[in-house]
PDB file of N, CA and C in Angstrom:
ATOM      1  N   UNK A   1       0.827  -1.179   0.000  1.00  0.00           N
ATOM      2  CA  UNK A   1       0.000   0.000   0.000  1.00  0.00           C
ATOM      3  C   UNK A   1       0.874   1.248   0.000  1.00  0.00           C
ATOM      4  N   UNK A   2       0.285   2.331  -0.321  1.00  0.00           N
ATOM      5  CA  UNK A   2       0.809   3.648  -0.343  1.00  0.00           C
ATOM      6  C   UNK A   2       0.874   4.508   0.656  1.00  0.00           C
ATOM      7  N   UNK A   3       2.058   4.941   0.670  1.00  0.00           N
ATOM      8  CA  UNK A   3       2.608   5.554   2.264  1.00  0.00           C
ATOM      9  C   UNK A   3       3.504   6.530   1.904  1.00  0.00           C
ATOM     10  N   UNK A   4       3.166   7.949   2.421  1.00  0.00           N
ATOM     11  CA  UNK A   4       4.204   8.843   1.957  1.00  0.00           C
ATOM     12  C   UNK A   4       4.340   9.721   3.854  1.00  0.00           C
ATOM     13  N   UNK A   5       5.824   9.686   4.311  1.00  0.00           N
ATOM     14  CA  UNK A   5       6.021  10.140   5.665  1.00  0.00           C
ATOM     15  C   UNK A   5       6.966  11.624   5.045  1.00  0.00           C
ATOM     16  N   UNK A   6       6.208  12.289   5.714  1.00  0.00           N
ATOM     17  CA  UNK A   6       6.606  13.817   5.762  1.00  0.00           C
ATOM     18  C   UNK A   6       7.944  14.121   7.236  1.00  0.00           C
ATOM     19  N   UNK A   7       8.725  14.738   7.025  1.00  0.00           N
ATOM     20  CA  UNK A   7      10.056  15.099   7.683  1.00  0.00           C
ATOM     21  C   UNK A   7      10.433  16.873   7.809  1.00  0.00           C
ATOM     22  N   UNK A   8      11.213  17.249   8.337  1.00  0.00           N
ATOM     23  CA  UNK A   8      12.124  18.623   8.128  1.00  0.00           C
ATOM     24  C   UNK A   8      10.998  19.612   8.856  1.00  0.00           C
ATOM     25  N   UNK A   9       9.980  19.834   9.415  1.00  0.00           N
ATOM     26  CA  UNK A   9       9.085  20.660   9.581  1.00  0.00           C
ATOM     27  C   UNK A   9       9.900  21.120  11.138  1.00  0.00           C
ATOM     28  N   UNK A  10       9.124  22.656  11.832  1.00  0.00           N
ATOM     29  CA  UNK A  10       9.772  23.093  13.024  1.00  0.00           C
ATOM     30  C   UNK A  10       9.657  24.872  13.056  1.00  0.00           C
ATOM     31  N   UNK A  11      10.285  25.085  13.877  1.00  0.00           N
ATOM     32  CA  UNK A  11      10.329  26.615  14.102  1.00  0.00           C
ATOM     33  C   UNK A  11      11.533  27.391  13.478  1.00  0.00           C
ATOM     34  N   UNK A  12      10.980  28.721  12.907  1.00  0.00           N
ATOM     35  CA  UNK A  12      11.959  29.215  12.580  1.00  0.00           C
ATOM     36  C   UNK A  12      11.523  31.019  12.230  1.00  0.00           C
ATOM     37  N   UNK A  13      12.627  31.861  11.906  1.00  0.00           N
ATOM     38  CA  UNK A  13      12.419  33.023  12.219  1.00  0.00           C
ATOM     39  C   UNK A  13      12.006  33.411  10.648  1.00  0.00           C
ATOM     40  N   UNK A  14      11.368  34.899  10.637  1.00  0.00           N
ATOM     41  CA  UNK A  14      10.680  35.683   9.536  1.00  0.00           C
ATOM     42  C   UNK A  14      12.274  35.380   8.596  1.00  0.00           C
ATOM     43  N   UNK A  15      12.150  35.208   7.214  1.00  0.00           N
ATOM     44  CA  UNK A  15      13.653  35.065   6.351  1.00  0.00           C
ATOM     45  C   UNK A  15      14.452  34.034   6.494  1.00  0.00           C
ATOM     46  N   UNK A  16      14.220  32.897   7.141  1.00  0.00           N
ATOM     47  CA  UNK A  16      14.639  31.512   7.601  1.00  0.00           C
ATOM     48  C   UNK A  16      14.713  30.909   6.381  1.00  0.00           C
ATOM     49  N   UNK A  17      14.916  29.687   6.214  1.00  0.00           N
ATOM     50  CA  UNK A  17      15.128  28.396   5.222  1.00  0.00           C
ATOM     51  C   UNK A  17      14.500  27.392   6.619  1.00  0.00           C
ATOM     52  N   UNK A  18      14.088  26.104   5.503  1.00  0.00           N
ATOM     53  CA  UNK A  18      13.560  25.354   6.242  1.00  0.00           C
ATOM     54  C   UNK A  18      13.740  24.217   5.001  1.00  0.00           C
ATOM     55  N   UNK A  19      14.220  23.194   4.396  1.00  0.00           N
ATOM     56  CA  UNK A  19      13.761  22.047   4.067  1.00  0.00           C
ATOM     57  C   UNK A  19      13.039  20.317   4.637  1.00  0.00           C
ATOM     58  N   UNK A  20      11.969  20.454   3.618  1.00  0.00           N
ATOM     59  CA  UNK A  20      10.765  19.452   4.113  1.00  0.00           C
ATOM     60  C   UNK A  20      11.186  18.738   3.339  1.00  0.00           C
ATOM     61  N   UNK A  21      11.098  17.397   3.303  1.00  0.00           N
ATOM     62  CA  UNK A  21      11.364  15.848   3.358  1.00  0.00           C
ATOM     63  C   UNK A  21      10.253  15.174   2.584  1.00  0.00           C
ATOM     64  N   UNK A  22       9.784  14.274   1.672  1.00  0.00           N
ATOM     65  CA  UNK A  22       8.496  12.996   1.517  1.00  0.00           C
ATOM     66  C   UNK A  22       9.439  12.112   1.416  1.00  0.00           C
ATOM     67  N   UNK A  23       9.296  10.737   1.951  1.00  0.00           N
ATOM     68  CA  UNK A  23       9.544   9.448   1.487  1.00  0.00           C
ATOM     69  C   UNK A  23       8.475   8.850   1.243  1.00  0.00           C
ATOM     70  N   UNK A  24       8.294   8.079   0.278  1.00  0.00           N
ATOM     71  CA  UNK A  24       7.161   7.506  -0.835  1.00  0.00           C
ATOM     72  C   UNK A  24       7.579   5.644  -0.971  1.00  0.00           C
ATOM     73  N   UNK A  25       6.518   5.259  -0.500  1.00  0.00           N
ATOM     74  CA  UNK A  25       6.899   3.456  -0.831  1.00  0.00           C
ATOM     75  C   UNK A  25       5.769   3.292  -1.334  1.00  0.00           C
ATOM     76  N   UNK A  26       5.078   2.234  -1.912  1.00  0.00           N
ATOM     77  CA  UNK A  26       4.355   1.844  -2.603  1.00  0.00           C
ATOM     78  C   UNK A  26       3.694   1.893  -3.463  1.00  0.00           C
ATOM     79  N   UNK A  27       4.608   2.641  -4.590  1.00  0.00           N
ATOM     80  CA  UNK A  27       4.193   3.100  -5.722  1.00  0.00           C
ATOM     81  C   UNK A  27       5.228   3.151  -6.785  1.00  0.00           C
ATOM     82  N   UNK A  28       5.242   3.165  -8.083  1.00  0.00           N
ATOM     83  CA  UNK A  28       7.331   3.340  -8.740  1.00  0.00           C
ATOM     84  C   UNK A  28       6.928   4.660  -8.619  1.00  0.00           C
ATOM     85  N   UNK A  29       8.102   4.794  -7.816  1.00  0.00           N
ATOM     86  CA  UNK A  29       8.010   6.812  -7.593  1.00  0.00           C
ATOM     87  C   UNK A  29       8.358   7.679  -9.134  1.00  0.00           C
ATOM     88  N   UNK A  30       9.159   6.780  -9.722  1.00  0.00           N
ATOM     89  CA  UNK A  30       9.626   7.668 -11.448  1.00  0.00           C
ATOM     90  C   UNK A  30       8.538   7.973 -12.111  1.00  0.00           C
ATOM     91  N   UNK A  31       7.079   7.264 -11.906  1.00  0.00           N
ATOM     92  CA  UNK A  31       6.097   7.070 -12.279  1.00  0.00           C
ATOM     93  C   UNK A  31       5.536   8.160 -12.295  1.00  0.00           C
ATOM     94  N   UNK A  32       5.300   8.619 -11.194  1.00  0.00           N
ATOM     95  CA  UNK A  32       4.442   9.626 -10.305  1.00  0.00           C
ATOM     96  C   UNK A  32       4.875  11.428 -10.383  1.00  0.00           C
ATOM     97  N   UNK A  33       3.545  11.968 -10.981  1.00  0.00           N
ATOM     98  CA  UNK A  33       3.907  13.422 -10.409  1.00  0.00           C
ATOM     99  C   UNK A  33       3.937  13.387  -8.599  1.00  0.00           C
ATOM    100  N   UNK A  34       4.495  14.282  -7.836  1.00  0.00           N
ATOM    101  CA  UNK A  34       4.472  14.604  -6.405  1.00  0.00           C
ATOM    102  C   UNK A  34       3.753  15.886  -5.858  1.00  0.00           C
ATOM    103  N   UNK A  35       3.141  16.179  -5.047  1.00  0.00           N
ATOM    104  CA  UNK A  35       2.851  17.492  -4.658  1.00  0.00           C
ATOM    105  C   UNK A  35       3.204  17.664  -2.998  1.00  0.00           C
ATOM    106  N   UNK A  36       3.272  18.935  -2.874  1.00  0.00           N
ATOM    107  CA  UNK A  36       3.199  19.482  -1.824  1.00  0.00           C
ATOM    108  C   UNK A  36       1.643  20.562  -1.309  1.00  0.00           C
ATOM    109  N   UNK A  37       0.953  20.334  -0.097  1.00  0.00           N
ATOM    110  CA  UNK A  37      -0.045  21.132  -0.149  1.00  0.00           C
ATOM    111  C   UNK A  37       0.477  21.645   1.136  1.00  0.00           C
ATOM    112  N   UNK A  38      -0.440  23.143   1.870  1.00  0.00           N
ATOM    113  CA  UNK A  38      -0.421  23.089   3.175  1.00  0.00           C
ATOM    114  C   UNK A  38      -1.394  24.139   3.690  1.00  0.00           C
ATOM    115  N   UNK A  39      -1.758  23.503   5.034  1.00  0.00           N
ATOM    116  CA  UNK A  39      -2.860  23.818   5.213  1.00  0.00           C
ATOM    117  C   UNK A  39      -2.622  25.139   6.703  1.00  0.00           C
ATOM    118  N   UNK A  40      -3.579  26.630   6.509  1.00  0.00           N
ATOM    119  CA  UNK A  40      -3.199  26.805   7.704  1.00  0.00           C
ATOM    120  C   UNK A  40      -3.981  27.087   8.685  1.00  0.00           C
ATOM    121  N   UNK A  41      -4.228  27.165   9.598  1.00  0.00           N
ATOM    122  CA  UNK A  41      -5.063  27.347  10.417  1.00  0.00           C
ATOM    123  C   UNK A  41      -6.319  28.109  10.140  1.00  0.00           C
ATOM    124  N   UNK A  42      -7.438  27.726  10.146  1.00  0.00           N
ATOM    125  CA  UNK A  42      -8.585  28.230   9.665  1.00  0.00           C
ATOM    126  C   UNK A  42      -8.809  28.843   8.282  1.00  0.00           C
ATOM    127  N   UNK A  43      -8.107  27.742   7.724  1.00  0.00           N
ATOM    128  CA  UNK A  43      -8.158  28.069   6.501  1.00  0.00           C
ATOM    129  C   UNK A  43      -8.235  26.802   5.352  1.00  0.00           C
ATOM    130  N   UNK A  44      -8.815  27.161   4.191  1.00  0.00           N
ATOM    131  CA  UNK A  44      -8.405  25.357   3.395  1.00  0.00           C
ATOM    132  C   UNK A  44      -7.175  24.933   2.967  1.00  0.00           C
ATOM    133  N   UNK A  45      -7.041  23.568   2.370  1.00  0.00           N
ATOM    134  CA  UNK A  45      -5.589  23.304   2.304  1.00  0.00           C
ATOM    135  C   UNK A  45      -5.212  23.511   1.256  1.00  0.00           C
ATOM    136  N   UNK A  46      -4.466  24.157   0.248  1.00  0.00           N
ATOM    137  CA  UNK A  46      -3.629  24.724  -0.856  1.00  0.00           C
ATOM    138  C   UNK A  46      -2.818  24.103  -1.448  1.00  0.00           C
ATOM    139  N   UNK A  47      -2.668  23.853  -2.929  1.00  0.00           N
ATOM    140  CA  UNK A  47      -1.535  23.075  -3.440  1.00  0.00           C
ATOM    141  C   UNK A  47      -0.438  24.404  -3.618  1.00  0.00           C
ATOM    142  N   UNK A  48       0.444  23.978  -3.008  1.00  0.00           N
ATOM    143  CA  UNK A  48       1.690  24.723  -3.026  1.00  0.00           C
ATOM    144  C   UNK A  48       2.703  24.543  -4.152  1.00  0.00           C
ATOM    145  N   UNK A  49       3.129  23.347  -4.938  1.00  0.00           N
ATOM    146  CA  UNK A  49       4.261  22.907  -5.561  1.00  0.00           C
ATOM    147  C   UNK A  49       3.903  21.668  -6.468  1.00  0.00           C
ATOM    148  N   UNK A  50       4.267  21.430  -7.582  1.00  0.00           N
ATOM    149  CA  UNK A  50       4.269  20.343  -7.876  1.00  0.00           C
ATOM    150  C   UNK A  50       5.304  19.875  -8.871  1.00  0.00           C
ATOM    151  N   UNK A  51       5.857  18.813  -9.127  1.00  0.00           N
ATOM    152  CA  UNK A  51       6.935  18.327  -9.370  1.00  0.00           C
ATOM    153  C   UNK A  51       6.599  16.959 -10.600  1.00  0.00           C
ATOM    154  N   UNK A  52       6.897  17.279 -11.945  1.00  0.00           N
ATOM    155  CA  UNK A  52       5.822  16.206 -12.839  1.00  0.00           C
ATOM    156  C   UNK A  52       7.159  14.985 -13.122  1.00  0.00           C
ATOM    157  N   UNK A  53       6.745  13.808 -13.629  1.00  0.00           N
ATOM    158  CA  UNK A  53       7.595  12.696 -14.220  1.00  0.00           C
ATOM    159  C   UNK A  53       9.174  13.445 -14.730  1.00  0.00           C
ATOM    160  N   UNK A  54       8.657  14.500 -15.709  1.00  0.00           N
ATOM    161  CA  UNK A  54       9.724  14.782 -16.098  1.00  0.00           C
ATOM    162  C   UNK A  54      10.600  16.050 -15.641  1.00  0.00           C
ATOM    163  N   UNK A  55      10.080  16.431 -14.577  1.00  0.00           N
ATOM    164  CA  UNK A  55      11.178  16.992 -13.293  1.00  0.00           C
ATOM    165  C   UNK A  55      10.682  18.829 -13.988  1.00  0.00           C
ATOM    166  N   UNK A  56       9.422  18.855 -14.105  1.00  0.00           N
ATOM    167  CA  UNK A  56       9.266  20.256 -14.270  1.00  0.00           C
ATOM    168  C   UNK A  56       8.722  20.901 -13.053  1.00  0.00           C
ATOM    169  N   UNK A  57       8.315  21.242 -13.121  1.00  0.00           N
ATOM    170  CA  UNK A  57       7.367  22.112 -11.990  1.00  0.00           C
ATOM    171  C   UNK A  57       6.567  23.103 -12.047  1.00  0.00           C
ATOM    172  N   UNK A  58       5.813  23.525 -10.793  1.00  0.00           N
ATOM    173  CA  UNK A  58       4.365  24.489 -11.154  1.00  0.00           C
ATOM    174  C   UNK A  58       4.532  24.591  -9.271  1.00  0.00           C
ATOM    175  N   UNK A  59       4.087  26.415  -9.294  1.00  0.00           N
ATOM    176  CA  UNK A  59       4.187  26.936  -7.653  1.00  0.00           C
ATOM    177  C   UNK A  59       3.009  27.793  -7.959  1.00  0.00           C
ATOM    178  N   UNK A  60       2.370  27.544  -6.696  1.00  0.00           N
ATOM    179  CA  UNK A  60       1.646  28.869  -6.159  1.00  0.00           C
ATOM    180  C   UNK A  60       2.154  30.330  -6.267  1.00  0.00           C
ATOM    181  N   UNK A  61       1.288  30.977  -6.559  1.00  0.00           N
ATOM    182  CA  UNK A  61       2.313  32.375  -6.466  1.00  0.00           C
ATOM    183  C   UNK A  61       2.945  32.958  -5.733  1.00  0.00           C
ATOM    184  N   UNK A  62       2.214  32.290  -4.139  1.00  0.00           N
ATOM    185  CA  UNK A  62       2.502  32.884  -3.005  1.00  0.00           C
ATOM    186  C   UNK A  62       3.869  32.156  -2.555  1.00  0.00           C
ATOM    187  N   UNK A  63       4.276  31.760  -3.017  1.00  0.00           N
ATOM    188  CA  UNK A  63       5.474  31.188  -3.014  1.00  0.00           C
ATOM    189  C   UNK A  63       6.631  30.812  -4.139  1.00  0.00           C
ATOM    190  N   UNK A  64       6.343  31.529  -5.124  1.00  0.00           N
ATOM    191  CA  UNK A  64       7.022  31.522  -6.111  1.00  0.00           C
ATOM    192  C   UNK A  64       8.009  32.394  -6.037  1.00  0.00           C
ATOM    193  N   UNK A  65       9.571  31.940  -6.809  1.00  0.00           N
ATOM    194  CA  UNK A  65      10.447  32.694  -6.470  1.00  0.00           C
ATOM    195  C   UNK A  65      11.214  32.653  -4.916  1.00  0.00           C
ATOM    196  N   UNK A  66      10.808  31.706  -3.839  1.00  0.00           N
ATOM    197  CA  UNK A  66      10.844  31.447  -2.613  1.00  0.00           C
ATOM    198  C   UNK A  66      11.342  30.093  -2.647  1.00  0.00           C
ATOM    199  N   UNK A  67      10.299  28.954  -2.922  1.00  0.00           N
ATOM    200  CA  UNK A  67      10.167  27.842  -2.493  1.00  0.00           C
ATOM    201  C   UNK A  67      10.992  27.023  -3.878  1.00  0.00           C
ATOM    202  N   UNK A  68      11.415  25.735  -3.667  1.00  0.00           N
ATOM    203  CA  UNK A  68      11.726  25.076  -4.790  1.00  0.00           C
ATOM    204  C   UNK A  68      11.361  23.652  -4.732  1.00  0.00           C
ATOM    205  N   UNK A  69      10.735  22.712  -5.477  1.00  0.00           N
ATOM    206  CA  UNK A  69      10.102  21.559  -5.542  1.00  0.00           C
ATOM    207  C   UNK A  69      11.418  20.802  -6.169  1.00  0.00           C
ATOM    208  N   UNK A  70      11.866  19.748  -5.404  1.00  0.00           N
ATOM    209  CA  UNK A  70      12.869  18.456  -6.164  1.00  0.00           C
ATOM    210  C   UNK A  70      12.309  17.499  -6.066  1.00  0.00           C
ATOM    211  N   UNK A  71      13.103  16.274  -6.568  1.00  0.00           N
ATOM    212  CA  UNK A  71      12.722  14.784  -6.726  1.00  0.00           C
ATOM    213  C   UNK A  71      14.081  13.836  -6.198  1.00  0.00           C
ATOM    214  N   UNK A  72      14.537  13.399  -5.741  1.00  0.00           N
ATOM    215  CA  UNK A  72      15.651  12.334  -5.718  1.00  0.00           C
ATOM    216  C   UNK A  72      14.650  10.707  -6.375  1.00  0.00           C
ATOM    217  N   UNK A  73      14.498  10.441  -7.670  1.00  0.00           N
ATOM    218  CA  UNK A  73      14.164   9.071  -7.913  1.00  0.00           C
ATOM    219  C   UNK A  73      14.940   7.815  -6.828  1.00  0.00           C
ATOM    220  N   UNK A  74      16.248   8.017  -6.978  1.00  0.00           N
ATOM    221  CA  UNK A  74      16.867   6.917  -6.723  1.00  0.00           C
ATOM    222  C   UNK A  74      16.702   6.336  -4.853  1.00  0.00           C
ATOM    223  N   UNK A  75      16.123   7.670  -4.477  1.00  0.00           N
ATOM    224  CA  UNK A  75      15.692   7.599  -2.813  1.00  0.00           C
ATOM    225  C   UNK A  75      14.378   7.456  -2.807  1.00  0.00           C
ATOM    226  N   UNK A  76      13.601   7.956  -3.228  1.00  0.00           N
ATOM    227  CA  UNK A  76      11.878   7.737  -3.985  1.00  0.00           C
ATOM    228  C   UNK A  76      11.396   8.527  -2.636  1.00  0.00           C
ATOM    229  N   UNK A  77      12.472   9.857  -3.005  1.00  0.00           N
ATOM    230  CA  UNK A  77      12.171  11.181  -1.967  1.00  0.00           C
ATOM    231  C   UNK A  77      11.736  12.316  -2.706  1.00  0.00           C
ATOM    232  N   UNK A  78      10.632  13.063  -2.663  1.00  0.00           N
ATOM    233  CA  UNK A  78      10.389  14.900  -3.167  1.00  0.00           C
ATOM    234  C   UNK A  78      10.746  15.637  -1.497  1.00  0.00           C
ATOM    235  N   UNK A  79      11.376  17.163  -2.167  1.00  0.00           N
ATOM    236  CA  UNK A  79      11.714  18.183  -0.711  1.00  0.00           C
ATOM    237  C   UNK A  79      11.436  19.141  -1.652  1.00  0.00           C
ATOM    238  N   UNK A  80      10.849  19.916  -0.294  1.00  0.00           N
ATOM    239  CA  UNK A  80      10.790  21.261  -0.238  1.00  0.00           C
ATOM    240  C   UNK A  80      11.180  22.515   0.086  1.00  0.00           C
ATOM    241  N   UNK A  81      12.434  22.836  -0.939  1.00  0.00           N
ATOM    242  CA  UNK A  81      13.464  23.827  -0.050  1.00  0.00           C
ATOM    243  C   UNK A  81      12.648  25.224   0.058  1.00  0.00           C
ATOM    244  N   UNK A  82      12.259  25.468   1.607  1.00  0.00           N
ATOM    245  CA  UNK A  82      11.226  27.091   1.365  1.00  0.00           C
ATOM    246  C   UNK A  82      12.894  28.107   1.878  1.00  0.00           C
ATOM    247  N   UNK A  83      12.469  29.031   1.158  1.00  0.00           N
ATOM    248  CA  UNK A  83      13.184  30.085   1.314  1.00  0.00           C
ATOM    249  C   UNK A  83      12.834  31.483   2.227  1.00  0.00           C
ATOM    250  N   UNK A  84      13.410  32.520   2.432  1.00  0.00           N
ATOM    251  CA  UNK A  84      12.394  33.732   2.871  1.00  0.00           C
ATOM    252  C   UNK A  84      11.452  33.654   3.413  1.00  0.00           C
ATOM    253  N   UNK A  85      11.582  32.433   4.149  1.00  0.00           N
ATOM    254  CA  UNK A  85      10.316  32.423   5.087  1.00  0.00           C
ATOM    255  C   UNK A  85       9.303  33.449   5.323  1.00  0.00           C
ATOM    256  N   UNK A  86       7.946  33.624   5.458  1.00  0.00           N
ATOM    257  CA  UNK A  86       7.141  34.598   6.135  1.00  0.00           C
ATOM    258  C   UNK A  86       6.224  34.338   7.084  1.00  0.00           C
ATOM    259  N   UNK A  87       5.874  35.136   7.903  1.00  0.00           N
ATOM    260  CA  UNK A  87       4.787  34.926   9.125  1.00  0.00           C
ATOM    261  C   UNK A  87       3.385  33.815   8.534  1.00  0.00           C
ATOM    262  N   UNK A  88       3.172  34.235   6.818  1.00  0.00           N
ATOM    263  CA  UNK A  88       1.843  33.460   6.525  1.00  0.00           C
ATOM    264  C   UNK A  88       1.831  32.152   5.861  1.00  0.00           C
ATOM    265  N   UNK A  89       3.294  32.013   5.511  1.00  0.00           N
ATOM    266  CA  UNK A  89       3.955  30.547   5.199  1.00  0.00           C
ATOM    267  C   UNK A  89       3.651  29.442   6.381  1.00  0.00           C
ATOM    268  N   UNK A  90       3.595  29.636   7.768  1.00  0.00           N
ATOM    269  CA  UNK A  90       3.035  28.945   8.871  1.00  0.00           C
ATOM    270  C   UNK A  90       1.585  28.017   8.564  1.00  0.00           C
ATOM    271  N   UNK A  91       1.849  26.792   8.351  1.00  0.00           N
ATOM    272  CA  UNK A  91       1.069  25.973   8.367  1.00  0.00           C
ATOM    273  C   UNK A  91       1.022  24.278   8.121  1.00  0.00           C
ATOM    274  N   UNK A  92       0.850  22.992   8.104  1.00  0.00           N
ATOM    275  CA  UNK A  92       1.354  21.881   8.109  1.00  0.00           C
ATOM    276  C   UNK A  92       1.471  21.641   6.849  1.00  0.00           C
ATOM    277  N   UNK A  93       2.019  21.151   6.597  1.00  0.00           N
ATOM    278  CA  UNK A  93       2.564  21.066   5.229  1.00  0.00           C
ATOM    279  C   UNK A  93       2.397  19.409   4.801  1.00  0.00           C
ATOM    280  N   UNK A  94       1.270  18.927   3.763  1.00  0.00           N
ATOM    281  CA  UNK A  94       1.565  17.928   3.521  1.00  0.00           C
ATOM    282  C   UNK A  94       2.031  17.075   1.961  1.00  0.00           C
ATOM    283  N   UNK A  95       2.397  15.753   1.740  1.00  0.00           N
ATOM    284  CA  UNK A  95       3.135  14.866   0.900  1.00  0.00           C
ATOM    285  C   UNK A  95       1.567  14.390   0.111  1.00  0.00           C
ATOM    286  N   UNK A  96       1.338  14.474  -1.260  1.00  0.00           N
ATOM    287  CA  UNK A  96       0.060  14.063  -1.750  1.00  0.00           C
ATOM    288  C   UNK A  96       0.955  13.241  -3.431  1.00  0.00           C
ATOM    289  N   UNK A  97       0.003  12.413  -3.702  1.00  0.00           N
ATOM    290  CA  UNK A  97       0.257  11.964  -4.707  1.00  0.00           C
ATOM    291  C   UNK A  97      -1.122  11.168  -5.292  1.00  0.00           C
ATOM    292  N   UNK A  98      -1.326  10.630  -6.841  1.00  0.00           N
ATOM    293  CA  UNK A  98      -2.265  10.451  -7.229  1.00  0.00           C
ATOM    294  C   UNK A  98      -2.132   9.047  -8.279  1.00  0.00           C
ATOM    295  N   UNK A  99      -1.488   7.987  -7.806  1.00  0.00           N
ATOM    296  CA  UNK A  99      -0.808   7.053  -8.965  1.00  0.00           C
ATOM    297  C   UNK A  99      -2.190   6.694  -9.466  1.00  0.00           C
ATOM    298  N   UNK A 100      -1.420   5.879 -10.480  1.00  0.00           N
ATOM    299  CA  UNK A 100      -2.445   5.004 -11.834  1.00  0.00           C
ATOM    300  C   UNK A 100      -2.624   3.852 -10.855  1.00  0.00           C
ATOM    301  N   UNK A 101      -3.584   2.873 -11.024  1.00  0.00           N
ATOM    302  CA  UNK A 101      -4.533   3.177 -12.292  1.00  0.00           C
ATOM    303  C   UNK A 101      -5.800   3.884 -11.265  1.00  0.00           C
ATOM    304  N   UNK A 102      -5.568   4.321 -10.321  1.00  0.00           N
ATOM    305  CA  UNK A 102      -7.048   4.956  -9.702  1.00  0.00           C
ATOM    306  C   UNK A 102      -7.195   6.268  -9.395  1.00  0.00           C
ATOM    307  N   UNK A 103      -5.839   6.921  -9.606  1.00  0.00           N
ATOM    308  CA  UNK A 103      -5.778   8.145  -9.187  1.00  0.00           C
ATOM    309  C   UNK A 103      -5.964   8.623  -7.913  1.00  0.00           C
ATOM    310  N   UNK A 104      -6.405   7.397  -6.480  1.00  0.00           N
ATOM    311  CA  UNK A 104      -6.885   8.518  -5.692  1.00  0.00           C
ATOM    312  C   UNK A 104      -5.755   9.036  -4.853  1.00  0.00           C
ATOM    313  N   UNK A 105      -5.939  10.054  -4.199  1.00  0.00           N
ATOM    314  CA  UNK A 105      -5.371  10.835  -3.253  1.00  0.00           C
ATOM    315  C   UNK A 105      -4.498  10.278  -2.151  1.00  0.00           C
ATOM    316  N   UNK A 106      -3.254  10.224  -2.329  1.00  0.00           N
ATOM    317  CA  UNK A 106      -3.052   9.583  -1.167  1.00  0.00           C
ATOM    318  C   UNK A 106      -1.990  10.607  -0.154  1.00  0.00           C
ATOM    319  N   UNK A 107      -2.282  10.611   0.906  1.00  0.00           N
ATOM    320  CA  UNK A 107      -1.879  11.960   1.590  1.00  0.00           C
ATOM    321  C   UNK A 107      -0.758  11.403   2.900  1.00  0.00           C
ATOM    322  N   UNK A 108       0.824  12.160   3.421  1.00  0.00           N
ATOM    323  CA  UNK A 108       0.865  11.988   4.194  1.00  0.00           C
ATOM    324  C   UNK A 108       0.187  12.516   5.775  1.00  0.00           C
ATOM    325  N   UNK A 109       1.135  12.536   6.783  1.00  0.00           N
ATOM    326  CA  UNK A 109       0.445  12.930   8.027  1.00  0.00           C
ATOM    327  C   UNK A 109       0.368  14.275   7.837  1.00  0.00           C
ATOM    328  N   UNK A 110       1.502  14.700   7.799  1.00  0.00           N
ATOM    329  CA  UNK A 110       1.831  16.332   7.773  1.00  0.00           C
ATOM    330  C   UNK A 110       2.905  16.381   8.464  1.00  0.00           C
ATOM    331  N   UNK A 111       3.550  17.478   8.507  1.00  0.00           N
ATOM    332  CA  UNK A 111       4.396  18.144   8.924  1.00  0.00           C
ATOM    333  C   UNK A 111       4.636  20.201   9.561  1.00  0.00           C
ATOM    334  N   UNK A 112       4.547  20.262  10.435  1.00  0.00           N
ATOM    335  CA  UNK A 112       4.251  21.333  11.113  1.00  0.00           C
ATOM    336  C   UNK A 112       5.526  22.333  10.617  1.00  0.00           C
ATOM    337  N   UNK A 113       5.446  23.347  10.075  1.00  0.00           N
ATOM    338  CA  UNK A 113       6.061  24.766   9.728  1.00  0.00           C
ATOM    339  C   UNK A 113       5.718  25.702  10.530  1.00  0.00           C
ATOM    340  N   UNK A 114       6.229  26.900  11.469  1.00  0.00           N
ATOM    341  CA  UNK A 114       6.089  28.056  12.286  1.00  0.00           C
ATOM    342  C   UNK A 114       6.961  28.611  12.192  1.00  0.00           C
ATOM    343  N   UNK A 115       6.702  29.876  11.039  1.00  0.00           N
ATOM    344  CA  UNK A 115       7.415  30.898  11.028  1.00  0.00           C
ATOM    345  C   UNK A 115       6.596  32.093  11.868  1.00  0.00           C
ATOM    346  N   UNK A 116       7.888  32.294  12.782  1.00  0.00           N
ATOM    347  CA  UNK A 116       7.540  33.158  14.130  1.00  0.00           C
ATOM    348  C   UNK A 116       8.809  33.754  14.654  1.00  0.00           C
ATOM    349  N   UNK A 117       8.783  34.578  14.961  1.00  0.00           N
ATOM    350  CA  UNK A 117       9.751  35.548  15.816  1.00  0.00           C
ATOM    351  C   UNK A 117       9.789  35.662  17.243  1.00  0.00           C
TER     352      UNK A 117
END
C-alpha cells in the first residue's frame, strides 16, 4: 500500500530556510507526479508545488520565487526547499500523490512549519 512520511518541519524566524522531506513506498516513484499542499489554520488546504515525471514544476504564487520543488528518484524522496520564510507561510505542510490506475489521493500525516519571531 501507499505511504508517503513527511520530515524537516519546526520553528523558525521571519527570512529563515527550512527544508521538508516525503519518502514515498508503494508506488514506482519515477512514475508519479508529487505534490506538496499546506494547510493553515482556519483556513483550506492549498496546493503549493508540484513536481511532474519529467522533473518540471508548477508553484503557487505565493510562493514563487521562494520555495523550490525536487525529486531524488533513486531515494523515492520529493523536498521542499522554502526560502524567505514569512509569518503566513506557517502551516502543516503535507506529501500528496495520485498514482495510476485509480488516481486517488493519497496523503501523508503532515508536517508542522512556524514561522515566528
Amino acid at each position: 500500500q501507499v505511504q508517503l512520511v513527511e520530515s524537516g518541519g519546526g520553528l523558525v524566524q521571519p527570512g529563515g530556510s527550512l527544508r521538508l522531506s516525503c519518502a514515498a513506498s508503494g508506488i514506482i516513484f519515477s512514475k508519479n507526479a508529487m505534490n506538496w499542499y499546506r494547510q493553515a489554520p482556519g483556513k483550506q488546504r492549498e496546493l503549493v508545488a508540484i513536481i511532474n515525471t519529467d522533473g518540471s514544476t508548477n508553484y503557487d504564487d505565493s510562493v514563487k520565487g521562494r520555495f523550490t520543488i525536487s525529486r531524488d528518484n533513486a531515494k523515492n524522496t520529493v523536498y521542499l526547499q522554502m526560502n524567505s520564510l514569512k509569518p503566513e507561510d506557517t502551516a502543516v505542510y503535507y506529501c500528496n500523490t495520485r498514482p495510476l490506475p485509480t488516481r486517488v489521493n493519497y496523503w501523508g500525516k503532515g508536517t508542522l512549519v512556524v514561522v515566528s519571531s
